[in-house]
PDB file of N, CA and C in Angstrom:
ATOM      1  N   UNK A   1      -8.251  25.498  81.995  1.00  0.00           N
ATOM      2  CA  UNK A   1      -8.573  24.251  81.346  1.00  0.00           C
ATOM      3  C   UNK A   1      -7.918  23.110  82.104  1.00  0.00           C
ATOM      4  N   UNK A   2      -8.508  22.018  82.375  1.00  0.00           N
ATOM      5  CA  UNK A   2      -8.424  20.818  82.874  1.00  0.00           C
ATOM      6  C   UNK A   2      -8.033  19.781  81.736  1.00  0.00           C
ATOM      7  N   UNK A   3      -7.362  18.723  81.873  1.00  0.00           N
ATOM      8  CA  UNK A   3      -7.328  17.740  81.312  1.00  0.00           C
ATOM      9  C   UNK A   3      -7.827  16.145  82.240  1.00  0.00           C
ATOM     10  N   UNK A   4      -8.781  15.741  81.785  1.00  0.00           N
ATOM     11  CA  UNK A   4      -8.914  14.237  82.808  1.00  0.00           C
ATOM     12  C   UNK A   4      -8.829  13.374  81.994  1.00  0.00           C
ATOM     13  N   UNK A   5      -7.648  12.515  82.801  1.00  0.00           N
ATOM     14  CA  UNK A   5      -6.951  11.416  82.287  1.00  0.00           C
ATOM     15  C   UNK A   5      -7.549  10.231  82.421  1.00  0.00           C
ATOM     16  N   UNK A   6      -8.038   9.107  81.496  1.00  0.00           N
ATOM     17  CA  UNK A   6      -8.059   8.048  81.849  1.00  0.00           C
ATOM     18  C   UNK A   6      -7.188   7.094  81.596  1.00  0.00           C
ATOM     19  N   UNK A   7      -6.783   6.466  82.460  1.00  0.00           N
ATOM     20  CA  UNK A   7      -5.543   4.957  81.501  1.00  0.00           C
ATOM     21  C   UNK A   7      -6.445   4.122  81.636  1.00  0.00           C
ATOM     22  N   UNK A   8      -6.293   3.146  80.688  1.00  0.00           N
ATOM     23  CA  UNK A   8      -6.793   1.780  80.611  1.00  0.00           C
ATOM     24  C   UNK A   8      -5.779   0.760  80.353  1.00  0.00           C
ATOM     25  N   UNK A   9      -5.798  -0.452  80.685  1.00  0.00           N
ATOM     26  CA  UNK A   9      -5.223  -1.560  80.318  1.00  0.00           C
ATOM     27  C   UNK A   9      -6.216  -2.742  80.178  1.00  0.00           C
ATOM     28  N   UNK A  10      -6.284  -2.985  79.036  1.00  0.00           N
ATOM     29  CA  UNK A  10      -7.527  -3.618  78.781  1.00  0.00           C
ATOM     30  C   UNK A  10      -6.670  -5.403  77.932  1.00  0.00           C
ATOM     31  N   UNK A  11      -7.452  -6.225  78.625  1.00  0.00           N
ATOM     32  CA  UNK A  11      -7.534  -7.640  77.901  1.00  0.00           C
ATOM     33  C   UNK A  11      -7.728  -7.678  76.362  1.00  0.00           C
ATOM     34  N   UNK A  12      -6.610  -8.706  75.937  1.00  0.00           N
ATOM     35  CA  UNK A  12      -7.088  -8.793  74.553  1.00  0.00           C
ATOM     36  C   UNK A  12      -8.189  -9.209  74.193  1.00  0.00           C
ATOM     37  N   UNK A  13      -8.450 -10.045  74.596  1.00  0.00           N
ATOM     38  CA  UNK A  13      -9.616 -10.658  74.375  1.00  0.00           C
ATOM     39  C   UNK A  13     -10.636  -9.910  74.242  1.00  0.00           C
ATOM     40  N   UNK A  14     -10.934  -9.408  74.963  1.00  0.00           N
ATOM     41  CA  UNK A  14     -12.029  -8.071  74.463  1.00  0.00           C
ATOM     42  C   UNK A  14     -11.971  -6.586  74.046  1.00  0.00           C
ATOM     43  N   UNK A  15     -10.831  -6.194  73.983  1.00  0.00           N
ATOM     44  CA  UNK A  15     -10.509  -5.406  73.360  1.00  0.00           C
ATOM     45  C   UNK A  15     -11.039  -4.539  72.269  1.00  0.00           C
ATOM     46  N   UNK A  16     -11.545  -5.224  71.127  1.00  0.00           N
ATOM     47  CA  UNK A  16     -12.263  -5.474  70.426  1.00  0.00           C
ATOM     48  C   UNK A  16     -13.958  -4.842  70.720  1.00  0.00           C
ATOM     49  N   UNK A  17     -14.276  -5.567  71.238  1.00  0.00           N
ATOM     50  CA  UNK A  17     -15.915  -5.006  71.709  1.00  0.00           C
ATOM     51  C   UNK A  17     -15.741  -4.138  72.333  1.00  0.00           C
ATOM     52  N   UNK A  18     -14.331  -3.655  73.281  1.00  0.00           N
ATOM     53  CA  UNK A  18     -14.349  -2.854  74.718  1.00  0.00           C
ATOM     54  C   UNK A  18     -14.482  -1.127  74.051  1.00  0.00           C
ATOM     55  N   UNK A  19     -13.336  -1.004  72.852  1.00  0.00           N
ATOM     56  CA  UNK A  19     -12.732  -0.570  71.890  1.00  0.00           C
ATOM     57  C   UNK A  19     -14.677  -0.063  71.495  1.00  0.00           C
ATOM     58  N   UNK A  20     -15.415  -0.349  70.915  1.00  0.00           N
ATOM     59  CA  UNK A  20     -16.719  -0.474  70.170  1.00  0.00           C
ATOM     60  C   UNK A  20     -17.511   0.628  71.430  1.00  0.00           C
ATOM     61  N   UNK A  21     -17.295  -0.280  72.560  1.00  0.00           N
ATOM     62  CA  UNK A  21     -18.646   0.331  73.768  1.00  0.00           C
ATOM     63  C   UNK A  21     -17.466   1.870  74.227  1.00  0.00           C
ATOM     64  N   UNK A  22     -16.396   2.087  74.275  1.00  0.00           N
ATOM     65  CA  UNK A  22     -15.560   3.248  74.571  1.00  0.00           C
ATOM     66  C   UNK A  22     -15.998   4.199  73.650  1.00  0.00           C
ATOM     67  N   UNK A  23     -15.645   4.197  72.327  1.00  0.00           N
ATOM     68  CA  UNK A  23     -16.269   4.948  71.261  1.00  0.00           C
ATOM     69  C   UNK A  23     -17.322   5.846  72.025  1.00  0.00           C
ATOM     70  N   UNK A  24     -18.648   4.856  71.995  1.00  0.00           N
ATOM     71  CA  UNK A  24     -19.700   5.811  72.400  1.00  0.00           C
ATOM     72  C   UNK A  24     -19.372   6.431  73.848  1.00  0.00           C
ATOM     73  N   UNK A  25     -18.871   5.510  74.664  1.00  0.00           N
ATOM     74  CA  UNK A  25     -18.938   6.048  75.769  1.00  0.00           C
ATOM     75  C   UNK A  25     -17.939   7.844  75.863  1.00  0.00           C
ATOM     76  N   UNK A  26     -17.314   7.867  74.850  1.00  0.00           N
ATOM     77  CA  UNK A  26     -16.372   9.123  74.954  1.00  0.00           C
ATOM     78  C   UNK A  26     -17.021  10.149  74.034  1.00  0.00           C
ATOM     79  N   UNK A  27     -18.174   9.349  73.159  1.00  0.00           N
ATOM     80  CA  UNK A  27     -19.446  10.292  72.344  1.00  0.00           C
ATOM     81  C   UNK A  27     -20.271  11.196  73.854  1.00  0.00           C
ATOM     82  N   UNK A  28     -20.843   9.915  74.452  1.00  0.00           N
ATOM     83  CA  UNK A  28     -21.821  10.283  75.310  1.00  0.00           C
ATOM     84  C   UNK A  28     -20.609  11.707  76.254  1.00  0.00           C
ATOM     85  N   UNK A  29     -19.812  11.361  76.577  1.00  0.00           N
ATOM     86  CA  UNK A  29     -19.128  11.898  78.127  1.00  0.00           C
ATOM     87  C   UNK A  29     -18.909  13.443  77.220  1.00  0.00           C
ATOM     88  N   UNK A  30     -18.717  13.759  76.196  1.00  0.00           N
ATOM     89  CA  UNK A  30     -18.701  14.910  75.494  1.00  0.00           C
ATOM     90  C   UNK A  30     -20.041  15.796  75.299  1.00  0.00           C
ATOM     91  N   UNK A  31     -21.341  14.900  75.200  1.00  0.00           N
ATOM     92  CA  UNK A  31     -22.649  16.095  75.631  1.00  0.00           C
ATOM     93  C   UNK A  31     -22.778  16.571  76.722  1.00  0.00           C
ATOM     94  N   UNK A  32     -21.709  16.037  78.079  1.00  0.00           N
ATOM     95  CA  UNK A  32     -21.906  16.792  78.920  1.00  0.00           C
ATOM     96  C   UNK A  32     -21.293  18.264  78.901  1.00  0.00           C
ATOM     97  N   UNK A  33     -22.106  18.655  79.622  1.00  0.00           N
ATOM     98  CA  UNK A  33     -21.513  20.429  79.900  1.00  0.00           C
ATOM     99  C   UNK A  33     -20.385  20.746  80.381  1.00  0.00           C
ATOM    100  N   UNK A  34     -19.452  21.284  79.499  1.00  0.00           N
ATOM    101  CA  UNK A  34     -18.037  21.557  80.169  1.00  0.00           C
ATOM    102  C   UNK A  34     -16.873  20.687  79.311  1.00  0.00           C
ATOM    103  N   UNK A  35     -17.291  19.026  78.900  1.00  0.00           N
ATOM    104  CA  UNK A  35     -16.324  18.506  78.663  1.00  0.00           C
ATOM    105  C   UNK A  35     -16.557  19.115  76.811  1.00  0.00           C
ATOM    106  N   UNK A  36     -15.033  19.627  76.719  1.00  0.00           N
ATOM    107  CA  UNK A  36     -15.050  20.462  75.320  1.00  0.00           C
ATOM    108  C   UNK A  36     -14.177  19.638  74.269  1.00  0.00           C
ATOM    109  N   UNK A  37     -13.402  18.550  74.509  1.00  0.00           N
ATOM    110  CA  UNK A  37     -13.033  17.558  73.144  1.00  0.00           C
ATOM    111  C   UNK A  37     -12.138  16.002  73.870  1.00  0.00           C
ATOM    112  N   UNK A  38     -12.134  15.032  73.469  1.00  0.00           N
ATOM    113  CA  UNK A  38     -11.364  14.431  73.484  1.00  0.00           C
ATOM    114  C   UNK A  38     -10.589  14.017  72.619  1.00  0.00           C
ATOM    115  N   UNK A  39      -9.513  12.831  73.322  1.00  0.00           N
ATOM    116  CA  UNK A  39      -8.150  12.292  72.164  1.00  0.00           C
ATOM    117  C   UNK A  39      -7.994  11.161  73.081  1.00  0.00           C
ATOM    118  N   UNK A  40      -7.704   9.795  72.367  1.00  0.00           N
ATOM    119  CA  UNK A  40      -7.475   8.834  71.984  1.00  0.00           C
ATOM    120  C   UNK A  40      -6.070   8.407  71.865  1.00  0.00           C
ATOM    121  N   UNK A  41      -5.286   8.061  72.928  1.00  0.00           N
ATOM    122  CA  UNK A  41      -3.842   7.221  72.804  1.00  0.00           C
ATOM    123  C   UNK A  41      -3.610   5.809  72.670  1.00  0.00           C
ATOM    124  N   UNK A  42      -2.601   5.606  71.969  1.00  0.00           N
ATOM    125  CA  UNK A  42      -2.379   4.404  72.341  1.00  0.00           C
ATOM    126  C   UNK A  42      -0.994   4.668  73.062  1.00  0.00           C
ATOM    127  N   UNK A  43      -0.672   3.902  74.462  1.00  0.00           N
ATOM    128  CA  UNK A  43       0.197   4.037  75.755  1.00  0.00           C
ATOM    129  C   UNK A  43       1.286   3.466  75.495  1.00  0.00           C
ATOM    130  N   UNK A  44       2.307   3.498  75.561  1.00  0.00           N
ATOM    131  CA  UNK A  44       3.372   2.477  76.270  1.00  0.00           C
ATOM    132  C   UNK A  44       4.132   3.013  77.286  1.00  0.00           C
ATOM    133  N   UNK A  45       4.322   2.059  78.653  1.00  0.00           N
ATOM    134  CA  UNK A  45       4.408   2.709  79.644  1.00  0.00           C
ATOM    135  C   UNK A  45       6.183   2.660  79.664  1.00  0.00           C
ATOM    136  N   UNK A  46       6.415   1.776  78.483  1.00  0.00           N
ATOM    137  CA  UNK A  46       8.410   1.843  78.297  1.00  0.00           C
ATOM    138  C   UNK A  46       8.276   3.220  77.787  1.00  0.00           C
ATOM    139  N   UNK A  47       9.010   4.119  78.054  1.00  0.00           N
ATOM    140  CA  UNK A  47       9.446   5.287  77.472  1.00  0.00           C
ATOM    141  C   UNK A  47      10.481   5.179  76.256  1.00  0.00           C
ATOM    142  N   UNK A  48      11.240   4.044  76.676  1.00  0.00           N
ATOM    143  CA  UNK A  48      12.253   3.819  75.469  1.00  0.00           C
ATOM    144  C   UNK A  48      11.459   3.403  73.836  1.00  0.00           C
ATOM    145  N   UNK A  49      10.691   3.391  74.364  1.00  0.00           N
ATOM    146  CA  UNK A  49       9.670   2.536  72.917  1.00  0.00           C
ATOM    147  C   UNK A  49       8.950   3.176  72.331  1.00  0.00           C
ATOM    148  N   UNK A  50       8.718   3.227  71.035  1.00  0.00           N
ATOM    149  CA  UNK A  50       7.170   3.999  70.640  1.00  0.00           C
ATOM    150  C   UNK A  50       6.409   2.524  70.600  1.00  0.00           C
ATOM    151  N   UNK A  51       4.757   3.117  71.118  1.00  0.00           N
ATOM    152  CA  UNK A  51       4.311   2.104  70.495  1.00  0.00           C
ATOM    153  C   UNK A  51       3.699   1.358  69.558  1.00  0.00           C
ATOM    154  N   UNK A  52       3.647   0.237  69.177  1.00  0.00           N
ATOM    155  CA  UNK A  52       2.810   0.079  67.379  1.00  0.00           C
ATOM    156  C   UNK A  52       0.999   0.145  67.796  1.00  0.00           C
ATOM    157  N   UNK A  53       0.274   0.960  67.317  1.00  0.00           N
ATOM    158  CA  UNK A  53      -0.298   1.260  67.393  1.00  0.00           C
ATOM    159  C   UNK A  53      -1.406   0.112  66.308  1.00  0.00           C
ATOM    160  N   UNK A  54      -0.732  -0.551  65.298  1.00  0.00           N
ATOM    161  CA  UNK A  54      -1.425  -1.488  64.774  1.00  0.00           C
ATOM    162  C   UNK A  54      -1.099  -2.874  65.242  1.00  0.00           C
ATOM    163  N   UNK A  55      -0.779  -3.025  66.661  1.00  0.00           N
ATOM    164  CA  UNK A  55      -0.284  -4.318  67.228  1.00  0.00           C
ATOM    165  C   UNK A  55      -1.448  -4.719  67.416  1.00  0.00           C
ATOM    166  N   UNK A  56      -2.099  -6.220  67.247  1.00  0.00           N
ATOM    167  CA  UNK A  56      -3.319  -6.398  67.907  1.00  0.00           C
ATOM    168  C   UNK A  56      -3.515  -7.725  68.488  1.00  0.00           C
ATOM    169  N   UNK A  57      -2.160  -7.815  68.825  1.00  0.00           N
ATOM    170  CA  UNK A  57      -2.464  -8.852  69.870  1.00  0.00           C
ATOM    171  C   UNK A  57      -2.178  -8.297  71.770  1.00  0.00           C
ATOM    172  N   UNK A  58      -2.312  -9.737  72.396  1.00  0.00           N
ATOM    173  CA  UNK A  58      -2.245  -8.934  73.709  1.00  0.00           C
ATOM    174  C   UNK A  58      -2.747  -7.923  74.496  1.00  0.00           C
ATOM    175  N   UNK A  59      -2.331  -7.694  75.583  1.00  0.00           N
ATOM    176  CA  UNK A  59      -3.156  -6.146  76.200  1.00  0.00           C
ATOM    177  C   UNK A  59      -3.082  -4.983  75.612  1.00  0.00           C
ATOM    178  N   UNK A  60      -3.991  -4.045  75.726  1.00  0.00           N
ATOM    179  CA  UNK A  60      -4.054  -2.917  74.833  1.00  0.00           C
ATOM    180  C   UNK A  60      -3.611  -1.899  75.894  1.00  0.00           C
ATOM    181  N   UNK A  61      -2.945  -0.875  76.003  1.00  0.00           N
ATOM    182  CA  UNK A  61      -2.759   0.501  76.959  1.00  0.00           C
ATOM    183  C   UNK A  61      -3.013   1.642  75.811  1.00  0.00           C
ATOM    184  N   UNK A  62      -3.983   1.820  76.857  1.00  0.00           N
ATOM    185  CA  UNK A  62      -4.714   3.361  76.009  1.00  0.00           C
ATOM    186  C   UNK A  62      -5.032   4.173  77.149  1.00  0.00           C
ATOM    187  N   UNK A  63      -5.077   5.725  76.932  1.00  0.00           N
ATOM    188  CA  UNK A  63      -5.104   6.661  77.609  1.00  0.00           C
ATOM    189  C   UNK A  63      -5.781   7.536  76.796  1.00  0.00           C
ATOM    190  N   UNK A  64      -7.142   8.493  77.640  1.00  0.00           N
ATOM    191  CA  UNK A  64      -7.779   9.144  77.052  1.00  0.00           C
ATOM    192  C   UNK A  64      -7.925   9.999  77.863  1.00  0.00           C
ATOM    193  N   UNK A  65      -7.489  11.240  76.773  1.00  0.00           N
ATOM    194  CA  UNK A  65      -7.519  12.451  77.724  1.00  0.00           C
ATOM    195  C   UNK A  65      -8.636  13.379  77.294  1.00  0.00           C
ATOM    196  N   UNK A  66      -9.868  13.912  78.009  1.00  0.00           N
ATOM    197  CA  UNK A  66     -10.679  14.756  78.096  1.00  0.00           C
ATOM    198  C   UNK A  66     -10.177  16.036  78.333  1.00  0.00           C
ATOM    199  N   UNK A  67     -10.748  16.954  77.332  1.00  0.00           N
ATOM    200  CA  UNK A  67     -10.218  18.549  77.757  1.00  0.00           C
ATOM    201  C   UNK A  67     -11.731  19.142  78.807  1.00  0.00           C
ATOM    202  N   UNK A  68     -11.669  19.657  79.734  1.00  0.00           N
ATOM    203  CA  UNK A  68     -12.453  19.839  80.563  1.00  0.00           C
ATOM    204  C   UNK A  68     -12.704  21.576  81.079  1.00  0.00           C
ATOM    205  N   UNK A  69     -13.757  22.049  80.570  1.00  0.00           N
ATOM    206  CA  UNK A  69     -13.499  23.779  80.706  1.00  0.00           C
ATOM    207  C   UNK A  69     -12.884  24.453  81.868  1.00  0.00           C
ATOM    208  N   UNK A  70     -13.359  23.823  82.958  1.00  0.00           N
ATOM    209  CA  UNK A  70     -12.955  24.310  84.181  1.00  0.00           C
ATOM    210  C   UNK A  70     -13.056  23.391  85.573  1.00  0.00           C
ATOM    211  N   UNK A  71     -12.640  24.119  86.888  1.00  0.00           N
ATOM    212  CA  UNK A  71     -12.791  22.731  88.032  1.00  0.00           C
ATOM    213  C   UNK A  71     -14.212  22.645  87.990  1.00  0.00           C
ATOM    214  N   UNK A  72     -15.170  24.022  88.291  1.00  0.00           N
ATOM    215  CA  UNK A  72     -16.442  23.418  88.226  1.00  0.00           C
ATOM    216  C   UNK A  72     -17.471  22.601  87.317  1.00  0.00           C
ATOM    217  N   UNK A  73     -16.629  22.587  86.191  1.00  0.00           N
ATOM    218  CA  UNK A  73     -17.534  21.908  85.181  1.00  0.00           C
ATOM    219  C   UNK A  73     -16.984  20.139  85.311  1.00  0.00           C
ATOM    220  N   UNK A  74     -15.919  19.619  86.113  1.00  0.00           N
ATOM    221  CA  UNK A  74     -15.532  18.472  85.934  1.00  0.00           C
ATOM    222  C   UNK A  74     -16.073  18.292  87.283  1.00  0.00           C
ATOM    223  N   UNK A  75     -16.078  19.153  88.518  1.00  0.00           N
ATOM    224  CA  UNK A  75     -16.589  19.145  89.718  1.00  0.00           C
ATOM    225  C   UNK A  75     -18.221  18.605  89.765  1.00  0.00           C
ATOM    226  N   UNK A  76     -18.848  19.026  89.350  1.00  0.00           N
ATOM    227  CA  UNK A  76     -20.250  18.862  88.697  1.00  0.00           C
ATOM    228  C   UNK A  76     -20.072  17.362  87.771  1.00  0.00           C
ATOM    229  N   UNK A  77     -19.819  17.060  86.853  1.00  0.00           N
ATOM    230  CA  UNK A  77     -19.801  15.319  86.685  1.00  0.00           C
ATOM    231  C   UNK A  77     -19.125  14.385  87.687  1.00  0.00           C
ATOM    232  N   UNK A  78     -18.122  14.784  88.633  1.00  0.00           N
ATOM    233  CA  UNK A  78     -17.983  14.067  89.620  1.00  0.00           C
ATOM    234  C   UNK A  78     -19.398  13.758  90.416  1.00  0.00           C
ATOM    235  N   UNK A  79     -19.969  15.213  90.548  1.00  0.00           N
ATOM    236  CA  UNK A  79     -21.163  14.991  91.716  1.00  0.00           C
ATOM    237  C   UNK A  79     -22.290  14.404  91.056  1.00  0.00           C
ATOM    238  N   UNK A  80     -22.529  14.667  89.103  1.00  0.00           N
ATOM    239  CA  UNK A  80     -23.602  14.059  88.941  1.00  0.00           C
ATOM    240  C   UNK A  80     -23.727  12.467  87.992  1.00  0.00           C
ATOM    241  N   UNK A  81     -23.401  12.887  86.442  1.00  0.00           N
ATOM    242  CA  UNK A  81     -23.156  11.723  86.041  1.00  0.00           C
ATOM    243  C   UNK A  81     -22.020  10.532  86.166  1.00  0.00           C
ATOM    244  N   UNK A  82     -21.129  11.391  86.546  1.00  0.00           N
ATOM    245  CA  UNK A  82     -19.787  10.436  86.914  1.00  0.00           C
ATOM    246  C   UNK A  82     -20.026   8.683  87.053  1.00  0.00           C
ATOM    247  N   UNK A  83     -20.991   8.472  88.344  1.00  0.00           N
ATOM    248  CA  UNK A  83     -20.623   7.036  89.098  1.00  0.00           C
ATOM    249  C   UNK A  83     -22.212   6.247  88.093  1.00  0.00           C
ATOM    250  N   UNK A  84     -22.648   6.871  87.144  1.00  0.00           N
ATOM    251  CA  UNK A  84     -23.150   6.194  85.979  1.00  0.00           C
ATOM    252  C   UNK A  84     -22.715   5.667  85.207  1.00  0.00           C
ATOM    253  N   UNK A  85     -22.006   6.929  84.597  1.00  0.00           N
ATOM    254  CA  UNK A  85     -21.163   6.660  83.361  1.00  0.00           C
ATOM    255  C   UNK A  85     -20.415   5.412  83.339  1.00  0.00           C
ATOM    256  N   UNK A  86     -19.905   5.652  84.701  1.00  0.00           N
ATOM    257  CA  UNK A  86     -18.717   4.371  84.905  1.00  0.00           C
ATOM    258  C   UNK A  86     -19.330   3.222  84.991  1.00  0.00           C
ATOM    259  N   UNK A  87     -20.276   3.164  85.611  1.00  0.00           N
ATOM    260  CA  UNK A  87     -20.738   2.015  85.920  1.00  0.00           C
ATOM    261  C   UNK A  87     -21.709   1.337  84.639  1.00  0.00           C
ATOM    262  N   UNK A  88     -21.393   1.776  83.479  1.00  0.00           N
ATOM    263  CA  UNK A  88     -22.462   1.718  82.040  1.00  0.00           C
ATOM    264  C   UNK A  88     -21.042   0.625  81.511  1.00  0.00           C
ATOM    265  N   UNK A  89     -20.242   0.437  82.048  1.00  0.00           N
ATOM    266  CA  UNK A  89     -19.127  -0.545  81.738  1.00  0.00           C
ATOM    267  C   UNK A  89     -18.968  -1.638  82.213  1.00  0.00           C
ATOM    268  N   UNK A  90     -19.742  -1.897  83.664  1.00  0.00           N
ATOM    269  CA  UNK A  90     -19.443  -2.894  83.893  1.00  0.00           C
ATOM    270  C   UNK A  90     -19.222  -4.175  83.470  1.00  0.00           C
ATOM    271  N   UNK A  91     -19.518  -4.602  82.862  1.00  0.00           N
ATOM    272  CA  UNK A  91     -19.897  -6.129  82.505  1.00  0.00           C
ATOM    273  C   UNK A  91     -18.313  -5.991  81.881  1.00  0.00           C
ATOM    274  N   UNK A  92     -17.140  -4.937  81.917  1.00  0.00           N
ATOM    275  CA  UNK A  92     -16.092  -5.504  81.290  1.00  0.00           C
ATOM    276  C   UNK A  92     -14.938  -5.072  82.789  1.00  0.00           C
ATOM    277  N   UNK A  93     -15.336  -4.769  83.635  1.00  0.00           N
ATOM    278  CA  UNK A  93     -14.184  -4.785  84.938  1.00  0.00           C
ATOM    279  C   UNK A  93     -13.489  -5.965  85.118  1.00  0.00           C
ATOM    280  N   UNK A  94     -13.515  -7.015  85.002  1.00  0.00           N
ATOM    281  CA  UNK A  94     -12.970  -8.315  85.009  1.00  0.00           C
ATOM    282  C   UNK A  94     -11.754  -7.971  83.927  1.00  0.00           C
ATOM    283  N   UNK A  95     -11.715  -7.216  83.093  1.00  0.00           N
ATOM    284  CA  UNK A  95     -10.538  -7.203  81.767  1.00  0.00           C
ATOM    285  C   UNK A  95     -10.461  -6.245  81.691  1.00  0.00           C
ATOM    286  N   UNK A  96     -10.713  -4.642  82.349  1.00  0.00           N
ATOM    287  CA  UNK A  96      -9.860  -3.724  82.013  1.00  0.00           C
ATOM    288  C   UNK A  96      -9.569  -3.000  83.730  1.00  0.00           C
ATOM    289  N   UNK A  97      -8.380  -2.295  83.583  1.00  0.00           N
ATOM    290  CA  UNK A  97      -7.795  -2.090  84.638  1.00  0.00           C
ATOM    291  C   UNK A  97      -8.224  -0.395  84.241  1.00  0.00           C
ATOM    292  N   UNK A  98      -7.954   0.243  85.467  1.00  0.00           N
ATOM    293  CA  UNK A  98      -8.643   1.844  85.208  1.00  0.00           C
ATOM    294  C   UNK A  98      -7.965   2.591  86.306  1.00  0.00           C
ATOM    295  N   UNK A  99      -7.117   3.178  85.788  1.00  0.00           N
ATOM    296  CA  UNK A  99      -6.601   4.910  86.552  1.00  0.00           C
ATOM    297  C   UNK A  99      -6.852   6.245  86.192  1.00  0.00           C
ATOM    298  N   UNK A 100      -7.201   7.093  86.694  1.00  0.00           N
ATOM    299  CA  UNK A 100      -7.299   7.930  86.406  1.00  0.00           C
ATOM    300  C   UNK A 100      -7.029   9.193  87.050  1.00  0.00           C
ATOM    301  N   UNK A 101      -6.267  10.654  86.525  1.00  0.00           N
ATOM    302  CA  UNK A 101      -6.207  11.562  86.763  1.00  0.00           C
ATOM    303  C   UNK A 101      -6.053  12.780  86.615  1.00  0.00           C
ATOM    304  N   UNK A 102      -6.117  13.584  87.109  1.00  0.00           N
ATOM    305  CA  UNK A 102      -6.293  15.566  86.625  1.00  0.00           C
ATOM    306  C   UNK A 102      -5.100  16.388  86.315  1.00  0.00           C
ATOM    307  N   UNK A 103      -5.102  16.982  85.060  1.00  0.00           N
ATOM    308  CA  UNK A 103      -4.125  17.297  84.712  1.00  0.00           C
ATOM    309  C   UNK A 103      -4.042  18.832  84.715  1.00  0.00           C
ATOM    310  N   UNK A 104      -4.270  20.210  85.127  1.00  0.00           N
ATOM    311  CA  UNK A 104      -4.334  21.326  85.124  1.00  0.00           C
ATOM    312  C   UNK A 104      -3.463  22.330  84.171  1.00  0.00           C
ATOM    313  N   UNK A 105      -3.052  23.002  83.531  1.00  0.00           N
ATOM    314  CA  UNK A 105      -2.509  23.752  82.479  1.00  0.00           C
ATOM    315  C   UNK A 105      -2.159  24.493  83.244  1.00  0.00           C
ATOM    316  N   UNK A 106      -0.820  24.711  83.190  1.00  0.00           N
ATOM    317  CA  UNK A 106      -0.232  25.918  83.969  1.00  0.00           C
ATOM    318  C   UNK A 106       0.321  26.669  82.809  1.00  0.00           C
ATOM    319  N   UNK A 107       1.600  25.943  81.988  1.00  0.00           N
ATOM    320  CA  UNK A 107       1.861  27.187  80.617  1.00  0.00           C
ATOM    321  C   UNK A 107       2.421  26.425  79.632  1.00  0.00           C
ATOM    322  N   UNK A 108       2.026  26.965  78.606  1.00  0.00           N
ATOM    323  CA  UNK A 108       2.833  26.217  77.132  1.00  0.00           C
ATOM    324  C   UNK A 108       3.927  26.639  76.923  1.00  0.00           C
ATOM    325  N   UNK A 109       4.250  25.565  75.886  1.00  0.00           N
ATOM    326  CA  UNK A 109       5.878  26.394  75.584  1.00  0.00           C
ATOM    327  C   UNK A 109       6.058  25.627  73.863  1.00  0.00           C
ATOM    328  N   UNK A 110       6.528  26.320  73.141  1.00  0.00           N
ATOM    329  CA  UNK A 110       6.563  26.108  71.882  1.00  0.00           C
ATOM    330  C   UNK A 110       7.950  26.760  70.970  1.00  0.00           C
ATOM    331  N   UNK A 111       8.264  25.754  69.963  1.00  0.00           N
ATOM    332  CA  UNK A 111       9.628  25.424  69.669  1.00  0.00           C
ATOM    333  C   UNK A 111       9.986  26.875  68.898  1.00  0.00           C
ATOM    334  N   UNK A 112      10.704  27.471  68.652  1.00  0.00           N
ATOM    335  CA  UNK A 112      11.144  28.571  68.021  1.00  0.00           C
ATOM    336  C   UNK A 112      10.984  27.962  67.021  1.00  0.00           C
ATOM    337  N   UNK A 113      10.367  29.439  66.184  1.00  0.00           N
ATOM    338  CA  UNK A 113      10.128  28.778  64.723  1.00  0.00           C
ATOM    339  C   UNK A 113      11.488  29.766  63.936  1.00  0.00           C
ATOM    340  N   UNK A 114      11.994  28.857  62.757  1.00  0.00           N
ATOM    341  CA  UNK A 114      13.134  29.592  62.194  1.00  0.00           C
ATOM    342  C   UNK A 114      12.258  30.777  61.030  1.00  0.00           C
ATOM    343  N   UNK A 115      13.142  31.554  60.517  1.00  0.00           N
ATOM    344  CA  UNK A 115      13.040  33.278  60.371  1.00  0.00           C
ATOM    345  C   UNK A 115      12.335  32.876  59.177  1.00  0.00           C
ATOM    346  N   UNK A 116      12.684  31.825  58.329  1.00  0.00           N
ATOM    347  CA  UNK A 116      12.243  31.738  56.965  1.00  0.00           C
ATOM    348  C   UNK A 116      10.758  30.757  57.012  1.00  0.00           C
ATOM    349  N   UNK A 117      10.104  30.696  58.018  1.00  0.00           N
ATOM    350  CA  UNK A 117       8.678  29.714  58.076  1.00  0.00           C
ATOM    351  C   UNK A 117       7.453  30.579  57.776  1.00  0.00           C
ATOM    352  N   UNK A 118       7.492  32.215  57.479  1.00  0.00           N
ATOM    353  CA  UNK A 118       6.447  32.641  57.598  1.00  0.00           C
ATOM    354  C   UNK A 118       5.862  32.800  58.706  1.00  0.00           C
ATOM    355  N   UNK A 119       4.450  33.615  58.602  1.00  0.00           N
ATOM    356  CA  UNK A 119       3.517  33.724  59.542  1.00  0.00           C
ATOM    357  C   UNK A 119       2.674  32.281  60.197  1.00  0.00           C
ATOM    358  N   UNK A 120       2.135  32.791  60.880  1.00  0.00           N
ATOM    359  CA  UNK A 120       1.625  31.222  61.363  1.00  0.00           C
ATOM    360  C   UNK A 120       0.379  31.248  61.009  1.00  0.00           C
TER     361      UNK A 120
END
């Protein structure tokens, strides 16, 4: 399993509508073949901070991470819908900034559970 990352840093100012056309756009990017769920962050790139997530002024940092079945299934929207998709945004590149990258699963790790929690 793959994870593909997007960051955004998006203008307040549109935020709002950007926020509206993302929605679908993370509807649409999920009928493709392979991509199996997404999630929705809100960012802060201070680590010392959580961030308020009902702040609504200013720039927004959000990060959306796609779970992706495998390399060939994210390999294959690189080669086909990819430079669509993206480009079904334009009219807002002027106000949002865009990084993005691949995150691969190597191994989990999970907190000891104490004796008295039951089964899981």
């Amino acid at each position: 399993m793959l994870i593909y990352e997007v960051n955004l840093t998006v203008d307040g100012e549109v935020a709002s509508r950007y926020s509206a056309w993302l929605r679908e756009h993370v509807r649409d990017l999920l009928q493709i073949d392979g991509f199996e769920a997404a999630a929705w962050y809100v960012r802060s790139d201070d680590a010392d901070e959580i961030p308020d997530g009902d702040d609504v002024q200013g720039t927004r940092e959000w990060t959306l991470h796609y779970q992706v079945r495998d390399r060939d299934a994210l390999q294959a929207y690189f080669d086909g819908p990819a430079e669509e998709m993206r480009s079904d945004g334009a009219e807002y590149d002027e106000h949002v900034e865009i990084t993005r990258r691949i995150l691969e699963h190597r191994r989990g790790f999970h907190a000891q559970r104490q004796k008295d929690t039951g089964p899981m």
